[in-house]
Protein backbone atom coordinates (compact mmCIF):
# COMPACT_ATOMS: atom_id res chain seq x y z
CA UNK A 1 -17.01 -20.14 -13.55
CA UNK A 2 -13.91 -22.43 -13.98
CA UNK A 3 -12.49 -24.12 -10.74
CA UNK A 4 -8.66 -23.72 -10.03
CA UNK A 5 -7.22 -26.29 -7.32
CA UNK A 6 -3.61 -24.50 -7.57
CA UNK A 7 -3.67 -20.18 -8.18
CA UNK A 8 -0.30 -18.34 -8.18
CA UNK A 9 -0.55 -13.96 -7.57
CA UNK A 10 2.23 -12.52 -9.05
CA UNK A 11 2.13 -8.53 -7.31
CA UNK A 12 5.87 -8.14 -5.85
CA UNK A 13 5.86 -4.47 -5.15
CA UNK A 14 5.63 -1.64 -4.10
CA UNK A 15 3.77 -1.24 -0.66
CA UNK A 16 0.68 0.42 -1.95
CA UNK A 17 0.77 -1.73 -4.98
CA UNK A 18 0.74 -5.37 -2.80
CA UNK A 19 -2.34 -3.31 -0.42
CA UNK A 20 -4.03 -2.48 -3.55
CA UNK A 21 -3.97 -6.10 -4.17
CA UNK A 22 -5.73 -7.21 -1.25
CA UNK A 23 -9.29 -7.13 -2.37
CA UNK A 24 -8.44 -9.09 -5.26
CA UNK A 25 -7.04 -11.49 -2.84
CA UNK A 26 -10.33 -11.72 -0.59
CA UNK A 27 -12.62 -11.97 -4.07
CA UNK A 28 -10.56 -14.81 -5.15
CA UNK A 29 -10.34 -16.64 -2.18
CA UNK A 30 -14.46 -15.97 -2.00
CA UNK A 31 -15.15 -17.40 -5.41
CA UNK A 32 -12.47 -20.01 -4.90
CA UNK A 33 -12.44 -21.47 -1.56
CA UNK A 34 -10.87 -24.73 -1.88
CA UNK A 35 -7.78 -23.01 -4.06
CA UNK A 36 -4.80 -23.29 -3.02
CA UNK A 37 -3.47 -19.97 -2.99
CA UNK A 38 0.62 -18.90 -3.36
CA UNK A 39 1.39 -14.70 -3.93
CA UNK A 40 5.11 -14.19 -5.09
CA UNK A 41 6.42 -10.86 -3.74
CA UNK A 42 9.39 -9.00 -2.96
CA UNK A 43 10.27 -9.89 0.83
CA UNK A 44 10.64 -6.38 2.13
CA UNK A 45 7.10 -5.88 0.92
CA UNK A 46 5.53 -8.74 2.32
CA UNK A 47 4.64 -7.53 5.68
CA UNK A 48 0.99 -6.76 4.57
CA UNK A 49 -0.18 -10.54 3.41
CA UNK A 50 -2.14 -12.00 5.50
CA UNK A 51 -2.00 -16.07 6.45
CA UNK A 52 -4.65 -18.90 6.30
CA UNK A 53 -7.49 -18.83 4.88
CA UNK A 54 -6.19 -16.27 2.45
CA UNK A 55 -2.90 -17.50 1.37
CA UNK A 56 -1.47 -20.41 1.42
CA UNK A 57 1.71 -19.86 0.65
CA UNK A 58 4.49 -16.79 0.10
CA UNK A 59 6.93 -17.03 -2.16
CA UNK A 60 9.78 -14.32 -1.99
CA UNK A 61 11.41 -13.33 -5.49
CA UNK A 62 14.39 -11.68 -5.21
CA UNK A 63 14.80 -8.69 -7.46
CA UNK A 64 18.31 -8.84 -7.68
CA UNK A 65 18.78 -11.94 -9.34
CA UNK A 66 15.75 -12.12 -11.48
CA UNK A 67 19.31 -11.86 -14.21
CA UNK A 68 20.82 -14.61 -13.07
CA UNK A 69 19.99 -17.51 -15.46
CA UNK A 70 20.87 -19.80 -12.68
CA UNK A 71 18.58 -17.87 -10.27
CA UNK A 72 15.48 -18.29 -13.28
CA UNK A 73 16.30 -21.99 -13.54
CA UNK A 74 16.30 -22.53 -9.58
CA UNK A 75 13.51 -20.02 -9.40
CA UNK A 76 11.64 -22.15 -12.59
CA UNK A 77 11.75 -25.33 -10.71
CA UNK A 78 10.65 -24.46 -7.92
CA UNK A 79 7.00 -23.19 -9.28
CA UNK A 80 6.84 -25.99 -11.33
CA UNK A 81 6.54 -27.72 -8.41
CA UNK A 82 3.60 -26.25 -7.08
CA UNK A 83 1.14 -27.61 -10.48
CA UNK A 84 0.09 -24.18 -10.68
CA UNK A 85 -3.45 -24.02 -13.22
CA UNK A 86 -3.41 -20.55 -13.33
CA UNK A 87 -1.50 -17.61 -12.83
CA UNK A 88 -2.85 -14.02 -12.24
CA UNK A 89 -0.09 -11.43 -12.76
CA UNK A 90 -1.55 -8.26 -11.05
CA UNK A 91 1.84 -6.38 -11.21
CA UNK A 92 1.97 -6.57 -15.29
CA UNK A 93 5.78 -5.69 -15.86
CA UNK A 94 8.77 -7.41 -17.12
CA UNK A 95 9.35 -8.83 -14.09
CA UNK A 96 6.54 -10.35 -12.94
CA UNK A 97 6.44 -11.50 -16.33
CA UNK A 98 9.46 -13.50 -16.27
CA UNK A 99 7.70 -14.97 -12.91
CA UNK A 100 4.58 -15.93 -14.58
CA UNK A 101 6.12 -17.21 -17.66
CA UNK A 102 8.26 -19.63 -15.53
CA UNK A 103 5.58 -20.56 -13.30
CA UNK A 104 4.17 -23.48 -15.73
CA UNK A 105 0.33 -22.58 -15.17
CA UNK A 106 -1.80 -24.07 -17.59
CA UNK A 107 -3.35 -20.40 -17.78
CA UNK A 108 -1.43 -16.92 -16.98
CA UNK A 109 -3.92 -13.69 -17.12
CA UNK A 110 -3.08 -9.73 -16.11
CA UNK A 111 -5.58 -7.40 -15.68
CA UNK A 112 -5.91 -4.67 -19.09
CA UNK A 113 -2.67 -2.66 -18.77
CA UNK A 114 0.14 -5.03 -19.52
CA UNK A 115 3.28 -3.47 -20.26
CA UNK A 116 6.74 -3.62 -20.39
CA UNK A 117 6.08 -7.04 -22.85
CA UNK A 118 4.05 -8.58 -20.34
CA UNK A 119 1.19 -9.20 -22.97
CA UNK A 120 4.19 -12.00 -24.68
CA UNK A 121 2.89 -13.69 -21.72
CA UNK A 122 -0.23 -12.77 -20.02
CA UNK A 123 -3.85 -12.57 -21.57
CA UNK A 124 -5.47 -9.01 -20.55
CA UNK A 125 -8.70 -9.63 -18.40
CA UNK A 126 -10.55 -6.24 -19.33
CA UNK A 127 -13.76 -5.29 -17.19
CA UNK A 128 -15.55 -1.75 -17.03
CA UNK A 129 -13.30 -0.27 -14.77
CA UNK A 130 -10.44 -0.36 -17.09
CA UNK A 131 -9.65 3.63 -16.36
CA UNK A 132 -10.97 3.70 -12.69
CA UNK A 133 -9.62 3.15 -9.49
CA UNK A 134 -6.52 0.53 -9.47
CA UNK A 135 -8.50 -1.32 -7.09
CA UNK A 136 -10.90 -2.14 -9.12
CA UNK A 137 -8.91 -2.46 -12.34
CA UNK A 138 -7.40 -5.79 -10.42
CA UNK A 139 -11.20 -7.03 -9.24
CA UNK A 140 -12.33 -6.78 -13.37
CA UNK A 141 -9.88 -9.69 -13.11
CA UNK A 142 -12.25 -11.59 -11.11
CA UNK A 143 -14.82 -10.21 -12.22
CA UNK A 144 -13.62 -11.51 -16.23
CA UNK A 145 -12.92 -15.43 -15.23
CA UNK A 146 -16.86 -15.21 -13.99
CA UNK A 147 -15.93 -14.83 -10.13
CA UNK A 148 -18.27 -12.55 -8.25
CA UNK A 149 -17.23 -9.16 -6.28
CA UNK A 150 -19.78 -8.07 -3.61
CA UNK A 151 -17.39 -5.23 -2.45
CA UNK A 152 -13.90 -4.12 -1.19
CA UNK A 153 -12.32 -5.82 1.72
CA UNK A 154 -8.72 -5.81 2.76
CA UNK A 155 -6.86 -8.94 4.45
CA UNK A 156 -4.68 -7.56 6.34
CA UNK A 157 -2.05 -9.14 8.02
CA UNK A 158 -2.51 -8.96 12.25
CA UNK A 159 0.29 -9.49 14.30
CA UNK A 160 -0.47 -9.87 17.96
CA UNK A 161 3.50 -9.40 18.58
CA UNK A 162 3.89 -6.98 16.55
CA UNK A 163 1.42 -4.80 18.29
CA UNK A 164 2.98 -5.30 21.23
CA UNK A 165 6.77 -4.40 20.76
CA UNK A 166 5.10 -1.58 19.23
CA UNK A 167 3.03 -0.40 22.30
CA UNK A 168 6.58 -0.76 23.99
CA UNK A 169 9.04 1.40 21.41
CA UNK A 170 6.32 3.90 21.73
CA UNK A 171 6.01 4.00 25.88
CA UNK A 172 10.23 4.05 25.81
CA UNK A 173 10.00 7.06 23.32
CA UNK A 174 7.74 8.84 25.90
CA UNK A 175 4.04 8.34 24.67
CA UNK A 176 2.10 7.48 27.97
CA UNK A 177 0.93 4.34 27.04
CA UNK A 178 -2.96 3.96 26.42
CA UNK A 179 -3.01 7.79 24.97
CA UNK A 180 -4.35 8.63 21.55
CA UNK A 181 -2.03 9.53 18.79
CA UNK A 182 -1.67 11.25 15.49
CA UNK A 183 0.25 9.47 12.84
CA UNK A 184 2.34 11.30 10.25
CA UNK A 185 4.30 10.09 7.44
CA UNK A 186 6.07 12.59 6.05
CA UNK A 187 8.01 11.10 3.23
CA UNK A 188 7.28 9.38 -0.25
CA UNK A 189 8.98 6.95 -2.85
CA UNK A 190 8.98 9.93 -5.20
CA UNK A 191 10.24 13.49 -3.64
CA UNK A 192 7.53 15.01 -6.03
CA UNK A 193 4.87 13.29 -4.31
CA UNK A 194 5.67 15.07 -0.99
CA UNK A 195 4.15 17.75 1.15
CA UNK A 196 6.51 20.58 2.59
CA UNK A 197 8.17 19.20 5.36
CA UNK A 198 7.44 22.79 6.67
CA UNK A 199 4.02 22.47 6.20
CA UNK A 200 4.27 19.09 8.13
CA UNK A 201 6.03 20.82 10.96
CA UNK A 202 3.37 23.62 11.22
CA UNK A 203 0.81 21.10 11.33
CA UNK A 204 2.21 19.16 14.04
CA UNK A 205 2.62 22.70 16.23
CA UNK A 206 -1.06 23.08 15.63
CA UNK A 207 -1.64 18.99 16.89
CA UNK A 208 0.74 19.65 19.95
CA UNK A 209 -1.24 23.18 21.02
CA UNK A 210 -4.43 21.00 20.68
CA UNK A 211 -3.23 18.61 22.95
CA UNK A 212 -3.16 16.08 20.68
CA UNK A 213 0.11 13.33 20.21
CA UNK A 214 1.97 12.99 17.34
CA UNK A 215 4.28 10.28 15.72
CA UNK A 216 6.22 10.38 13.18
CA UNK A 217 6.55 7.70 10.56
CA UNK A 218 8.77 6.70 7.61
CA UNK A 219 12.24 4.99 6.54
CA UNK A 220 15.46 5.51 7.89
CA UNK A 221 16.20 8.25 5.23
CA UNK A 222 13.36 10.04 6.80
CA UNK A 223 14.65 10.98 9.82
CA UNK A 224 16.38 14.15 9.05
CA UNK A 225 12.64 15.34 8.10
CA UNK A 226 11.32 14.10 11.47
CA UNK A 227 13.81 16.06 13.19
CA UNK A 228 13.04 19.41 11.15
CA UNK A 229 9.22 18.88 11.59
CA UNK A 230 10.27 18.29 15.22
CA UNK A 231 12.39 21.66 15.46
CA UNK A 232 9.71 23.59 13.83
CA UNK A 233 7.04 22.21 16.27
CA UNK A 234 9.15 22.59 19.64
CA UNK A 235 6.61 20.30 21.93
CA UNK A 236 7.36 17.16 23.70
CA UNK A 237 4.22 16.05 22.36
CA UNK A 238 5.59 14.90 18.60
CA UNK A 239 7.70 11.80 18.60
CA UNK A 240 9.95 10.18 15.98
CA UNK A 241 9.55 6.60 15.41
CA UNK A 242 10.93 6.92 11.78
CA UNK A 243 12.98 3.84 11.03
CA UNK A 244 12.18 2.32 14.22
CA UNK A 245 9.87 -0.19 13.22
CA UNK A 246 9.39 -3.06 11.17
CA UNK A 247 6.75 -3.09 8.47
CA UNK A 248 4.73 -5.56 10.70
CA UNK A 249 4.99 -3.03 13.46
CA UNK A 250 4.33 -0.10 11.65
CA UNK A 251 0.74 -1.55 10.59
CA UNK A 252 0.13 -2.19 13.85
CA UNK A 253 1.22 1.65 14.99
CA UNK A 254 -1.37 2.64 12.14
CA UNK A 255 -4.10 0.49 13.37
CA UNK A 256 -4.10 2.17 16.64
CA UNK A 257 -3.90 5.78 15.75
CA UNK A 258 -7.11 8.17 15.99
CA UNK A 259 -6.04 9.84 12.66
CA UNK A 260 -3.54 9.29 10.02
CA UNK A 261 -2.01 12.17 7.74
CA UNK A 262 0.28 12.21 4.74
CA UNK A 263 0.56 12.60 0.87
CA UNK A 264 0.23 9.50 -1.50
CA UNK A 265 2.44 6.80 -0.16
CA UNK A 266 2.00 3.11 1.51
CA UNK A 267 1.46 3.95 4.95
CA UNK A 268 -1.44 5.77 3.63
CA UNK A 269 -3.12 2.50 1.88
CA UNK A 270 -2.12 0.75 5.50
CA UNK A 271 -3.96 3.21 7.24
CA UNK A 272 -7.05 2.78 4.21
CA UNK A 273 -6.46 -0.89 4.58
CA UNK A 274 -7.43 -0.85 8.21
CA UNK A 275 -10.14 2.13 8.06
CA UNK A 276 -8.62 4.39 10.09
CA UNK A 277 -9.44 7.83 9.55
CA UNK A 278 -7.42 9.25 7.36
CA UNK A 279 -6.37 12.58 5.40
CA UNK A 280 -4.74 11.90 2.09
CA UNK A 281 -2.70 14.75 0.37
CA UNK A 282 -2.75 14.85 -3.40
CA UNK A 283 -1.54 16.73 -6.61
CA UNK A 284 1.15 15.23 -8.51
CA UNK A 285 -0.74 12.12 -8.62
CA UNK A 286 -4.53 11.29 -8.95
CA UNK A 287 -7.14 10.08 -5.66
CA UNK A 288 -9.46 8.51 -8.39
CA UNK A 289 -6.69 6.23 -9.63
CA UNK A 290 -4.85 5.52 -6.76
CA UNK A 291 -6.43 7.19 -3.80
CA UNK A 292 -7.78 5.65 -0.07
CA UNK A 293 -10.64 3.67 -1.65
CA UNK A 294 -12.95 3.49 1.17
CA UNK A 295 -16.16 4.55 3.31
CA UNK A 296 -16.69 7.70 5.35
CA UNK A 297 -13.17 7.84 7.23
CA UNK A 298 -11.77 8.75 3.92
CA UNK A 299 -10.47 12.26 3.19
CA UNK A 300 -8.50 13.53 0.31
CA UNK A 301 -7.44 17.12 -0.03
CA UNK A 302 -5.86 17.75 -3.57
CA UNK A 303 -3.91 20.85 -4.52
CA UNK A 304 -5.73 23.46 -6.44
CA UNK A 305 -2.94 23.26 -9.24
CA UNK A 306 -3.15 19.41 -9.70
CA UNK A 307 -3.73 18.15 -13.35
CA UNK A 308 -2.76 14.55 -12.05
CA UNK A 309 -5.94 12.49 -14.31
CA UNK A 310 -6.41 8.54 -13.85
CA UNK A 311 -4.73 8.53 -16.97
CA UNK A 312 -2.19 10.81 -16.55
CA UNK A 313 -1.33 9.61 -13.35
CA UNK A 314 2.00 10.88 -12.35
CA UNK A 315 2.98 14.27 -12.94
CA UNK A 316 6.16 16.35 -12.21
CA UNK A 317 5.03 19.15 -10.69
CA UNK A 318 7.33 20.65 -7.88
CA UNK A 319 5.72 23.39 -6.77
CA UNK A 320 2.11 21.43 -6.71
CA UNK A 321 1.69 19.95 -3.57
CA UNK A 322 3.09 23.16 -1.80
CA UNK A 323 -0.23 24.67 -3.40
CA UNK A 324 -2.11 22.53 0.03
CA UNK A 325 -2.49 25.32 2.83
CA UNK A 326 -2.00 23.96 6.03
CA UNK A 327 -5.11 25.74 7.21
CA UNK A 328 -7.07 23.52 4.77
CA UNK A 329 -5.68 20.58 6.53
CA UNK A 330 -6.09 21.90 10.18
CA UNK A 331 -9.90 22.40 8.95
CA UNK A 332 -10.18 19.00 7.94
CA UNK A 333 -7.94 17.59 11.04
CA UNK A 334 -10.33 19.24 13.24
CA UNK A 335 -13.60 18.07 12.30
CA UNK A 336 -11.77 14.13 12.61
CA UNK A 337 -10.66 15.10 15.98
C-alpha cells in the first residue's frame, strides 16, 4: 500500500451523498493515519463532517461560481497550496471534476462510475461491488489503492451545542423535555420520492392515540406539509420543527429520537448514520443501492409496484410510493415501539 502525507475528498453534495461518504472517510483515515486529510464540499452540506482525527481540514466550494474563471484561478491556488499527492473524487461529476483537476495532486482517482467527463480527469478504482450498495462502491476505492476495510462506520459530526439549543426549541414548542419522540420527515429532494403526505398524517394519528410524540422534520418549504399532517392528526402530541433547525441541530434531534420514519432522503442516512432505528420508505428508488446500510435497527418497506433496480436507480413513478399502506407501516412501527 502506497503512503499519502497530503489526501484531498472531493464529495460536495447532496446530504445523503456526503453521509454515504463517511465510511470511506473512517477506512482512509484507518489505513492512513498520519494523512493529512482536507474534504471539499458544498457549505450547506457540511454539517455532517466530523473534526480531528478524521479531517483535517474543510474546504467549502461554492457552486455558484465554479464559472467564474476568476473564482477557478483563486479556487486553483488555493489547493495548490495544500501539496496535495492524491485526490479521491467520490462525487464523479463535472464539478468535482473541475475541483480535482485544479487541485495539483500528483494522483486523482474516482471510484467506477465517472461521468459527466470526469474520466478526462480521474482514474476509475473498480472493486467487486461495482453494482452494489453506494457505500460500498466508494470503499472498492480503498479497497483498489491496497487499503483495508474491516466494516462500515460513520464519523459523524457531534455537537454538544447543538444538542442543546435543540433540547430547548423542542421544550419551547411543547415537548416535555426528557420524553421520547418520533421523528418524521416528510419531504424529499425529488417530489417522486415522497410518501402521501396523507399517509404521513394518518400515521402520526395512529403515533398520537399510542401515546407516542411526534416531530416533524424538513426544510422551510416543508412546512405547509407539516401543517396538513398536523390537521389530519388533530393531537397536541405532533410538533413541527420543520425549518427550525440547523443541519447541526437536526442530527442531533435524530440522534435522540426512539424511531425515525420517512421515504429516501438525508435525514434518513442521518438517522442510519447514528443507528437509530429506523423505517425507510421505498419505490421510486432502490434500498440495495442507496438504502440505510446497517445492522438490525434497519427497516425498509418498499412499494409492491417498485421496479427501482441498483441499476435503474431512479424511476418516475407517481403513483408508486402511494402503493405503501399505512397499516404496513403501523405493523412495522409497532414492533420498534
Amino acid at each position: 500500500m502506497k503512503e499519502y502525507k497530503r489526501i484531498l475528498i472531493v464529495k460536495m453534495s447532496s446530504l445523503g451523498d456526503v453521509i454515504h461518504a463517511l465510511p470511506t472517510l473512517y477506512a482512509i483515515r484507518k489505513n492512513w493515519p498520519n494523512a493529512h486529510i482536507t474534504w471539499a464540499v458544498h457549505e450547506q452540506f457540511s454539517g455532517p463532517l466530523p473534526g480531528k482525527p478524521w479531517i483535517d481540514e474543510v474546504l467549502f466550494i461554492d457552486k455558484k461560481k465554479l464559472k467564474s474563471l476568476r473564482y477557478l484561478w483563486s479556487l486553483r491556488k488555493v489547493l495548490h497550496s495544500h501539496m496535495f499527492d492524491m485526490c479521491l473524487d467520490l462525487q464523479c461529476l463535472a464539478k468535482s471534476a473541475i475541483v480535482a483537476a485544479l487541485s495539483g495532486a500528483k494522483e486523482k482517482y474516482g471510484y467506477w462510475e465517472l461521468r459527466e467527463g470526469s474520466q478526462l480527469i480521474n482514474k476509475a478504482l473498480v472493486g467487486p461491488n461495482k453494482y452494489g450498495h453506494v457505500i460500498e462502491r466508494y470503499l472498492d476505492t480503498v479497497r483498489a489503492l491496497g487499503g483495508e476495510v474491516t466494516g462500515v462506520e460513520f464519523p459523524i459530526n457531534e455537537s454538544p451545542e447543538a444538542a442543546a439549543s435543540c433540547i430547548s426549541k423542542l421544550t419551547d414548542a411543547g415537548l416535555p423535555q426528557g420524553h421520547d419522540y418520533v421523528v418524521m420527515a416528510p419531504g424529499a429532494r425529488w417530489a417522486v420520492k415522497e410518501w402521501p403526505i396523507s399517509s404521513f398524517g394518518a400515521l402520526a394519528n395512529r403515533l398520537a392515540e399510542a401515546k407516542q410524540y411526534v416531530v416533524l422534520i424538513g426544510a422551510k418549504g416543508d412546512k405547509a406539509k407539516a401543517q396538513a399532517i398536523k390537521d389530519k392528526a388533530k393531537s397536541e402530541a405532533v410538533f413541527d420543527m420543520t425549518g427550525e433547525t440547523s443541519l447541526e441541530e437536526l442530527i442531533e434531534l435524530i440522534r435522540g429520537a426512539k424511531l425515525f420514519i420517512s421515504a429516501d432522503t438525508g435525514p434518513l442516512h442521518i438517522a442510519n448514520a447514528l443507528k437509530r432505528p429506523l423505517i425507510g420508505l421505498y419505490g421510486t428508488t432502490s434500498p440495495e443501492r442507496t438504502g440505510p446500510y446497517g445492522g438490525d435497527y434497519v427497516h425498509c418497506i418498499v412499494s409492491p409496484t417498485s421496479k427501482a433496480t441498483p441499476e435503474n436507480p431512479l424511476v418516475d413513478d407517481p403513483d408508486c410510493m402511494s402503493q405503501i399502506s399505512v397499516d404496513q407501516v403501523w405493523a412495522t412501527a409497532k414492533t420498534l415501539l
